[in-house]
Protein backbone atom coordinates (compact mmCIF):
# COMPACT_ATOMS: atom_id res chain seq x y z
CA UNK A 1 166.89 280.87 100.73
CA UNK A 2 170.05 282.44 100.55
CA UNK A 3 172.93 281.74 103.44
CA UNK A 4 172.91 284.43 105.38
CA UNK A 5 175.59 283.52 107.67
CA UNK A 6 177.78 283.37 105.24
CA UNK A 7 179.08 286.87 105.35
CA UNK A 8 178.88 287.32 108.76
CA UNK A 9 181.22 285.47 109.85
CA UNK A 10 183.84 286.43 107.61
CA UNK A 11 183.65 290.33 108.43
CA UNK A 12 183.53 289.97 112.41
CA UNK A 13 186.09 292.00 113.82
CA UNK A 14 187.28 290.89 117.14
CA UNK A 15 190.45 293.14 117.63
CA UNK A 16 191.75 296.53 116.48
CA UNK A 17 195.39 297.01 116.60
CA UNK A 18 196.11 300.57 116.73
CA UNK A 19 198.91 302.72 116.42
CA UNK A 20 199.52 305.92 117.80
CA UNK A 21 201.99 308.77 116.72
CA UNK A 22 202.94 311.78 118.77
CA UNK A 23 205.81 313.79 118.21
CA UNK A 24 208.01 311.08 117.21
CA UNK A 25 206.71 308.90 119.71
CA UNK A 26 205.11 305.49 118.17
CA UNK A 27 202.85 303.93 120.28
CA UNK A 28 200.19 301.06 120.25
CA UNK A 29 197.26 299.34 122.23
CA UNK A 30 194.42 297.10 121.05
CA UNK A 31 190.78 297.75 121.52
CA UNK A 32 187.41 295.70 120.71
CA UNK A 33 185.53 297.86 118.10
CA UNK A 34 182.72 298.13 120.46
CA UNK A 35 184.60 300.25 122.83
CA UNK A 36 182.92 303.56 123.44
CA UNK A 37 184.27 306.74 121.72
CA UNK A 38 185.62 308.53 124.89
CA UNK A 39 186.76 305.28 126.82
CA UNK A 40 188.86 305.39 123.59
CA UNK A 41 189.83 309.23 123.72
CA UNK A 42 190.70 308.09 127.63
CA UNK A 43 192.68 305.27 126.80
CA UNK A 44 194.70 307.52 124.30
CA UNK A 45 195.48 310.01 126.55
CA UNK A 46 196.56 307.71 129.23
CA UNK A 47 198.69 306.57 126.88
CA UNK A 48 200.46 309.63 126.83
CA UNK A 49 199.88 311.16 129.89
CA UNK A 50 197.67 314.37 128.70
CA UNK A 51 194.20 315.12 129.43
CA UNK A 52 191.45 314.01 127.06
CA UNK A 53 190.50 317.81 126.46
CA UNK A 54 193.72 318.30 125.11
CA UNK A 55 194.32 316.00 122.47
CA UNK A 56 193.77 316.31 118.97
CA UNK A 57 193.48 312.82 116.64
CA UNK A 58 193.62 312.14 113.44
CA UNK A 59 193.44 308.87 111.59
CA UNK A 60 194.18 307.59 108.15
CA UNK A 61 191.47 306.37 106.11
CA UNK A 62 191.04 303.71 103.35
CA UNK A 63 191.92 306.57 100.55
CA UNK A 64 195.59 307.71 102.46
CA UNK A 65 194.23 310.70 103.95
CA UNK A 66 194.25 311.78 107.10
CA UNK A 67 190.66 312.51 108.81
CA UNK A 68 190.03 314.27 112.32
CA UNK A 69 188.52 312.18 115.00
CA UNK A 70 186.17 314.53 116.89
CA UNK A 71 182.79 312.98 117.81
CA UNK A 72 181.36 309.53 117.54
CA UNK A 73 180.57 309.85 113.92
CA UNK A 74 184.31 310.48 112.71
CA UNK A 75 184.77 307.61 115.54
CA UNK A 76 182.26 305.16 113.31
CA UNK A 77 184.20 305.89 110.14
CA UNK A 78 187.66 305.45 112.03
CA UNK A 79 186.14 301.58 113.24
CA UNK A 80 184.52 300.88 109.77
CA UNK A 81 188.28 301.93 108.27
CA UNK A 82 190.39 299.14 110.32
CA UNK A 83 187.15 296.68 109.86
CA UNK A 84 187.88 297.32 105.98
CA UNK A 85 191.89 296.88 106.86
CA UNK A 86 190.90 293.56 108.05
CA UNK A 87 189.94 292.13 104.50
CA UNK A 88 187.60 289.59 106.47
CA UNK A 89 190.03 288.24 109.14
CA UNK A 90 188.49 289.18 112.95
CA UNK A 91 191.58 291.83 113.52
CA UNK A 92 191.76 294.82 111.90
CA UNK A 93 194.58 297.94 111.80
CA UNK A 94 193.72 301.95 112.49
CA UNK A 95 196.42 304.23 112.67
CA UNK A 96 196.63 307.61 114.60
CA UNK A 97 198.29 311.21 114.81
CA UNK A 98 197.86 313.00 117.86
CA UNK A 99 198.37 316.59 118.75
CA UNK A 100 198.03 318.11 122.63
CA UNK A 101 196.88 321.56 122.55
């Protein structure tokens, strides 16, 4: 038998610290990676006042480059990226761009 808790543990994220740029504005706000794609759009645009319709994200990924954030799949790679950022500890970083249209 192999220990298959042993993993698990290490790469539970708890806490994602993320950090939000618009137009020179730096922002921030923590989330629990389970939080639902548009709670998270709604959040955001709280944040800045601006309608969820509006706003335009991007995030960076594990490579440096910067990937839209339109629908719950770019959403899943966004959560995976600051779960990777975590290197194992339970909080993990994501970092955003936002544009209102």
């Amino acid at each position: 038998m192999t220990g298959s808790g042993e993993f698990d543990d290490i790469y539970e994220l708890t806490k994602i610290r993320v950090k939000i740029h618009l137009d020179g504005d730096v922002r921030g706000m923590a989330l629990k990676p389970e939080v639902p794609f548009l709670e998270f759009k709604q959040r955001v645009a709280a944040k800045f006042e601006t309608s969820v319709q509006s706003l335009m994200l991007k995030f960076r990924d594990e490579d440096g480059g910067k990937v839209s954030l339109r629908d719950d799949s770019d959403y899943e790679l966004a959560i995976e990226t600051a779960r990777e950022s975590a290197k194992g500890r339970p909080e993990g970083k994501l970092e955003l761009w936002c544009e209102i249209r």
